[in-house]
C-alpha atoms as a PDB file:
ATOM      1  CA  UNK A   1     -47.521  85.917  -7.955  1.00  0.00           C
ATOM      2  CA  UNK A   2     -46.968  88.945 -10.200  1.00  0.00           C
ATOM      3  CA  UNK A   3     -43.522  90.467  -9.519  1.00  0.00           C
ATOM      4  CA  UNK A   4     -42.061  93.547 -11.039  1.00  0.00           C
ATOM      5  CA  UNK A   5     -38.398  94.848  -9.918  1.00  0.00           C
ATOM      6  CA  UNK A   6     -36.982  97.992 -11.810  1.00  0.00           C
ATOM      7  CA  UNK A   7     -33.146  98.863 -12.484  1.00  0.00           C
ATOM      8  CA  UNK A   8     -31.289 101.072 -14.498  1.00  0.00           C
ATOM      9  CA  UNK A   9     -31.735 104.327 -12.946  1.00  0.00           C
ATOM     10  CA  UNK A  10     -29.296 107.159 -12.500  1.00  0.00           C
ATOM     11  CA  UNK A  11     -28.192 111.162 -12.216  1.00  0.00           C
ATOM     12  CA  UNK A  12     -27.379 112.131 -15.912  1.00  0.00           C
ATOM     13  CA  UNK A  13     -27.122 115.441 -18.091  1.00  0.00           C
ATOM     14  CA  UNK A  14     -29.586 116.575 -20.716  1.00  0.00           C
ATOM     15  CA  UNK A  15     -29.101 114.976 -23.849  1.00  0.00           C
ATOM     16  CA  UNK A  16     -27.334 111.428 -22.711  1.00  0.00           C
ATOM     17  CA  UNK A  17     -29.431 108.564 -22.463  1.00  0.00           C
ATOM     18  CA  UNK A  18     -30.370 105.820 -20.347  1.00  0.00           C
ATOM     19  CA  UNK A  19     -31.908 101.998 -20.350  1.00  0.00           C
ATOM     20  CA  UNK A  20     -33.782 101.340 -17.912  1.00  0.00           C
ATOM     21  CA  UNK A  21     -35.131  97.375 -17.027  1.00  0.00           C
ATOM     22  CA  UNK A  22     -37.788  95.241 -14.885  1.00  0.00           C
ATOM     23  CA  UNK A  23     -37.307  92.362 -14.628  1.00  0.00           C
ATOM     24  CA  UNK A  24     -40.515  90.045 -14.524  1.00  0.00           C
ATOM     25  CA  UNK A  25     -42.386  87.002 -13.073  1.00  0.00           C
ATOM     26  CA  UNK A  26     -45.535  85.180 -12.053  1.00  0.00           C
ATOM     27  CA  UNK A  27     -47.054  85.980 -15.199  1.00  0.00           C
ATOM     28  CA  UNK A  28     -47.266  85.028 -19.114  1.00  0.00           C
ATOM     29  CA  UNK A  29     -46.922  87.898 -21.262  1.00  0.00           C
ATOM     30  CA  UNK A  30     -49.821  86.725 -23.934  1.00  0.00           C
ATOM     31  CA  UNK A  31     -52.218  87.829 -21.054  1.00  0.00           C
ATOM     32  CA  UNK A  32     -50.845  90.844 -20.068  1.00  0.00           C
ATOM     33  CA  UNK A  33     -50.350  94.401 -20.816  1.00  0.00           C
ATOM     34  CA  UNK A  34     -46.817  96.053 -19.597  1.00  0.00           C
ATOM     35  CA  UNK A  35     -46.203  99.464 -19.134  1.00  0.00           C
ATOM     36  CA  UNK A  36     -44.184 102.237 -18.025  1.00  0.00           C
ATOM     37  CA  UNK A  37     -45.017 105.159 -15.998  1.00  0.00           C
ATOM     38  CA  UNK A  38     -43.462 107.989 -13.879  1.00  0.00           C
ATOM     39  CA  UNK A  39     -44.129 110.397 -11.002  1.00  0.00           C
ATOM     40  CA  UNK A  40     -42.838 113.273  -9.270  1.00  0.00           C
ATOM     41  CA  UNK A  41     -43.528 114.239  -6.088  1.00  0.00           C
ATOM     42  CA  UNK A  42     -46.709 116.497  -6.152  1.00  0.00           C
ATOM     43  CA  UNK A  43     -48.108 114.996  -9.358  1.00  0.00           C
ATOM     44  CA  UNK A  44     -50.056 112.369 -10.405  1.00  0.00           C
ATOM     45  CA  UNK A  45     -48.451 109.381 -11.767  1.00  0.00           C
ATOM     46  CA  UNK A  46     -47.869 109.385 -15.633  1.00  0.00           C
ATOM     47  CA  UNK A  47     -48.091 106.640 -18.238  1.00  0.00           C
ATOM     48  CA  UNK A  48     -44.863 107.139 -20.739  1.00  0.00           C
ATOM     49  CA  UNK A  49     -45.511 103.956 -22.897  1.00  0.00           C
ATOM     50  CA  UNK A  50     -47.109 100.211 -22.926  1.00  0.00           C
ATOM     51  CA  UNK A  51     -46.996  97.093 -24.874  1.00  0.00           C
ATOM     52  CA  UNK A  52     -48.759  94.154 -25.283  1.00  0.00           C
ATOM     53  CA  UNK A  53     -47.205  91.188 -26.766  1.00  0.00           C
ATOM     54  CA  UNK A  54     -49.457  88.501 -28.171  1.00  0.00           C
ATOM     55  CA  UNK A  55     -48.571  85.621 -30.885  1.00  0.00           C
ATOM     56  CA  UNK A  56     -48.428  87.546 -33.804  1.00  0.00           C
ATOM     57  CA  UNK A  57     -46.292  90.127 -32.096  1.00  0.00           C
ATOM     58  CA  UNK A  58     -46.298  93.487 -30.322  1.00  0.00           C
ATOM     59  CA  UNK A  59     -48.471  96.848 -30.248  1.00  0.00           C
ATOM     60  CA  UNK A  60     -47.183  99.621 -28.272  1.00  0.00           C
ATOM     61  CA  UNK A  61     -48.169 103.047 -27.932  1.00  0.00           C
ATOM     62  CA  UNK A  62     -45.984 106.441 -26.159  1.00  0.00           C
ATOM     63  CA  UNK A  63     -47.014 109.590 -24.520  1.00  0.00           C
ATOM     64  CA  UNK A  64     -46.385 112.458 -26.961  1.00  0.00           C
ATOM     65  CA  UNK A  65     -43.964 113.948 -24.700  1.00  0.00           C
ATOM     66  CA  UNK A  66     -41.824 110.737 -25.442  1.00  0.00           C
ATOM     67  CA  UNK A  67     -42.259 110.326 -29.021  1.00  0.00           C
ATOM     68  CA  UNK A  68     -38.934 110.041 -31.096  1.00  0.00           C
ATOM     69  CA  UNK A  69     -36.772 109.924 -27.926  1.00  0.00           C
ATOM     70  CA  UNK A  70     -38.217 107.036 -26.104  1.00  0.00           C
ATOM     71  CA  UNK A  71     -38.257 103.301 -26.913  1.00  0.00           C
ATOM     72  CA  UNK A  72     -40.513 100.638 -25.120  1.00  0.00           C
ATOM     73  CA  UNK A  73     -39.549  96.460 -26.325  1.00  0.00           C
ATOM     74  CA  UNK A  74     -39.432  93.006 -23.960  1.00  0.00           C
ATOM     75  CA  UNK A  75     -36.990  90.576 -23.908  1.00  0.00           C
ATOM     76  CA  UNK A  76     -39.254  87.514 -23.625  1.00  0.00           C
ATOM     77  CA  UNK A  77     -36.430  84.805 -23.537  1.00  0.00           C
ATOM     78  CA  UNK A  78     -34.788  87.062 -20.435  1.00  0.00           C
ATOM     79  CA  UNK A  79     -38.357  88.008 -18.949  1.00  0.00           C
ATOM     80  CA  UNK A  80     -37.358  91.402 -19.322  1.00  0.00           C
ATOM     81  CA  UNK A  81     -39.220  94.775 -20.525  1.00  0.00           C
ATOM     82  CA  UNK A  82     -36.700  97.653 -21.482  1.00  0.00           C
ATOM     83  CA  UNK A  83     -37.300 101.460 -21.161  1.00  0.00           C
ATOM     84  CA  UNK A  84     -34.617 103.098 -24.012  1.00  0.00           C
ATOM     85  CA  UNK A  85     -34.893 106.663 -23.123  1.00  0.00           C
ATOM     86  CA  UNK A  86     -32.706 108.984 -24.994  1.00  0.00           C
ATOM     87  CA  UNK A  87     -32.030 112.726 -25.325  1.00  0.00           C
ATOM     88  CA  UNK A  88     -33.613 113.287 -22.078  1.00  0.00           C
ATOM     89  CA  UNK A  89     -34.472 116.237 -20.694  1.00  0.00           C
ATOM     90  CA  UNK A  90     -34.923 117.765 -17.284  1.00  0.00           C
ATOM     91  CA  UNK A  91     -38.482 117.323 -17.807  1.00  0.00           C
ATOM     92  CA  UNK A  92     -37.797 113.624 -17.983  1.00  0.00           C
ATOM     93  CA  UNK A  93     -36.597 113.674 -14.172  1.00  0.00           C
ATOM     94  CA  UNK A  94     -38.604 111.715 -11.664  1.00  0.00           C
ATOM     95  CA  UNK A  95     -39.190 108.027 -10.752  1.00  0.00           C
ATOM     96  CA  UNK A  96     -40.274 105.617 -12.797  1.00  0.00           C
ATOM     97  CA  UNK A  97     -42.768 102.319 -12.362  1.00  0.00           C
ATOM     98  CA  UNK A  98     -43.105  99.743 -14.192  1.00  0.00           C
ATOM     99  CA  UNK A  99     -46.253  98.078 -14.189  1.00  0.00           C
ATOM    100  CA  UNK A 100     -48.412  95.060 -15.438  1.00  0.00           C
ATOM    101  CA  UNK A 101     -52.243  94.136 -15.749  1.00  0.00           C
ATOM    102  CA  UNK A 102     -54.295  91.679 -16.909  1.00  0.00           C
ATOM    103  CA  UNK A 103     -55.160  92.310 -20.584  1.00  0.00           C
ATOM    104  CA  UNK A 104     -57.366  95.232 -20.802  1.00  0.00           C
ATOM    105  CA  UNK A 105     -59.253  96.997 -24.089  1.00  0.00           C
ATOM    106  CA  UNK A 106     -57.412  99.966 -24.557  1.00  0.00           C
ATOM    107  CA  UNK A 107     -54.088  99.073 -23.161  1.00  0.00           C
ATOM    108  CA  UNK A 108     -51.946 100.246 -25.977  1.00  0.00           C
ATOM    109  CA  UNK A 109     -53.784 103.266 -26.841  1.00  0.00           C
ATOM    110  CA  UNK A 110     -54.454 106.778 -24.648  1.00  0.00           C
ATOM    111  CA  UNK A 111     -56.730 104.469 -22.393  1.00  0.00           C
ATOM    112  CA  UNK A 112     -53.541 102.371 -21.611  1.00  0.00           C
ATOM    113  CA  UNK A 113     -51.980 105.912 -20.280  1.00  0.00           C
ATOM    114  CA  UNK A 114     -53.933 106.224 -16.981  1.00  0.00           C
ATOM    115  CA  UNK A 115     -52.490 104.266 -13.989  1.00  0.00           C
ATOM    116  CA  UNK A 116     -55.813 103.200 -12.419  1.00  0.00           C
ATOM    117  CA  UNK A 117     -56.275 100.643 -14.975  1.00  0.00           C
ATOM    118  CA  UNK A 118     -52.867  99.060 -14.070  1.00  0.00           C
ATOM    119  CA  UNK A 119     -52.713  95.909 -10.970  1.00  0.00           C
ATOM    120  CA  UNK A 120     -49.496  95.287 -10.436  1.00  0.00           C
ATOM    121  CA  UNK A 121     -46.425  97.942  -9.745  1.00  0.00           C
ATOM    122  CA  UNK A 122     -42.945  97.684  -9.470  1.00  0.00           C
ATOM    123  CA  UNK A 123     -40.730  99.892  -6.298  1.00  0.00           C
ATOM    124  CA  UNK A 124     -39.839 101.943  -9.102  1.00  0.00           C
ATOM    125  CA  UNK A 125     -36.141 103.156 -10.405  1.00  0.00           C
ATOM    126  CA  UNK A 126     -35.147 107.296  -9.795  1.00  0.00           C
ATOM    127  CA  UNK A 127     -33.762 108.919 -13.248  1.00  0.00           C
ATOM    128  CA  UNK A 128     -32.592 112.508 -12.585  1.00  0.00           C
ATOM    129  CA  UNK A 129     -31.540 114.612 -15.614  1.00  0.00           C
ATOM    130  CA  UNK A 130     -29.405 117.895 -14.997  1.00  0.00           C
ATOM    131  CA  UNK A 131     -29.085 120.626 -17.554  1.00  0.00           C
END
């Protein structure tokens, strides 16, 4: 059984950073594509990065709006994937998912973005950034 559990949120000011984790089980990575997405109320949910980690090693892929401030990696030893989010911005504020899904074509490219193609969701972690 897939199991996703999210920590690591938090009330912060523009500019500071946070980490945020889910920890994972049920599932070997190889097969998988992980992901990150976020929501606020009113709005569709939005995918912020993914990863895919296979033998010869990892292929991610961000959302432009996350591009130089945002970090997506996995802990495989600790069965952990890892959000680094940095210089955030008000913009940044809402809550965020992590999810998992079988391995699909496209997961660490645009196609990867969209949360339809994504199974299995964590309860999700609030970040709220204050200017």
């Amino acid at each position: 059984q897939v199991q996703l559990a999210e920590s690591g949120g938090g009330s912060v000011q523009a500019g500071d950073s946070l980490k945020l984790s889910c920890g994972t089980s049920g599932f070997t990575y190889s097969g998988y594509c992980m992901g990150w997405f976020r929501q606020v109320p009113g709005k569709q949910r939005e995918g912020i990065a993914t990863l895919y980690f296979g033998g010869s090693g990892s292929l991610h892929n961000l959302h432009d709006s996350v591009k130089g401030r945002f970090t997506i990696s996995l802990d495989n030893a600790k069965k952990t994937l890892f959000l680094q989010m940095n210089d955030l911005k008000p913009d940044d504020t809402a809550m965020y998912y992590c999810a998992a899904s079988r391995l699909f074509q496209g997961c660490t490219t645009k196609t990867g973005l969209e949360s339809e193609r994504w199974h299995y969701w964590g309860q999700g972690t609030q970040v709220t950034v204050s200017s």
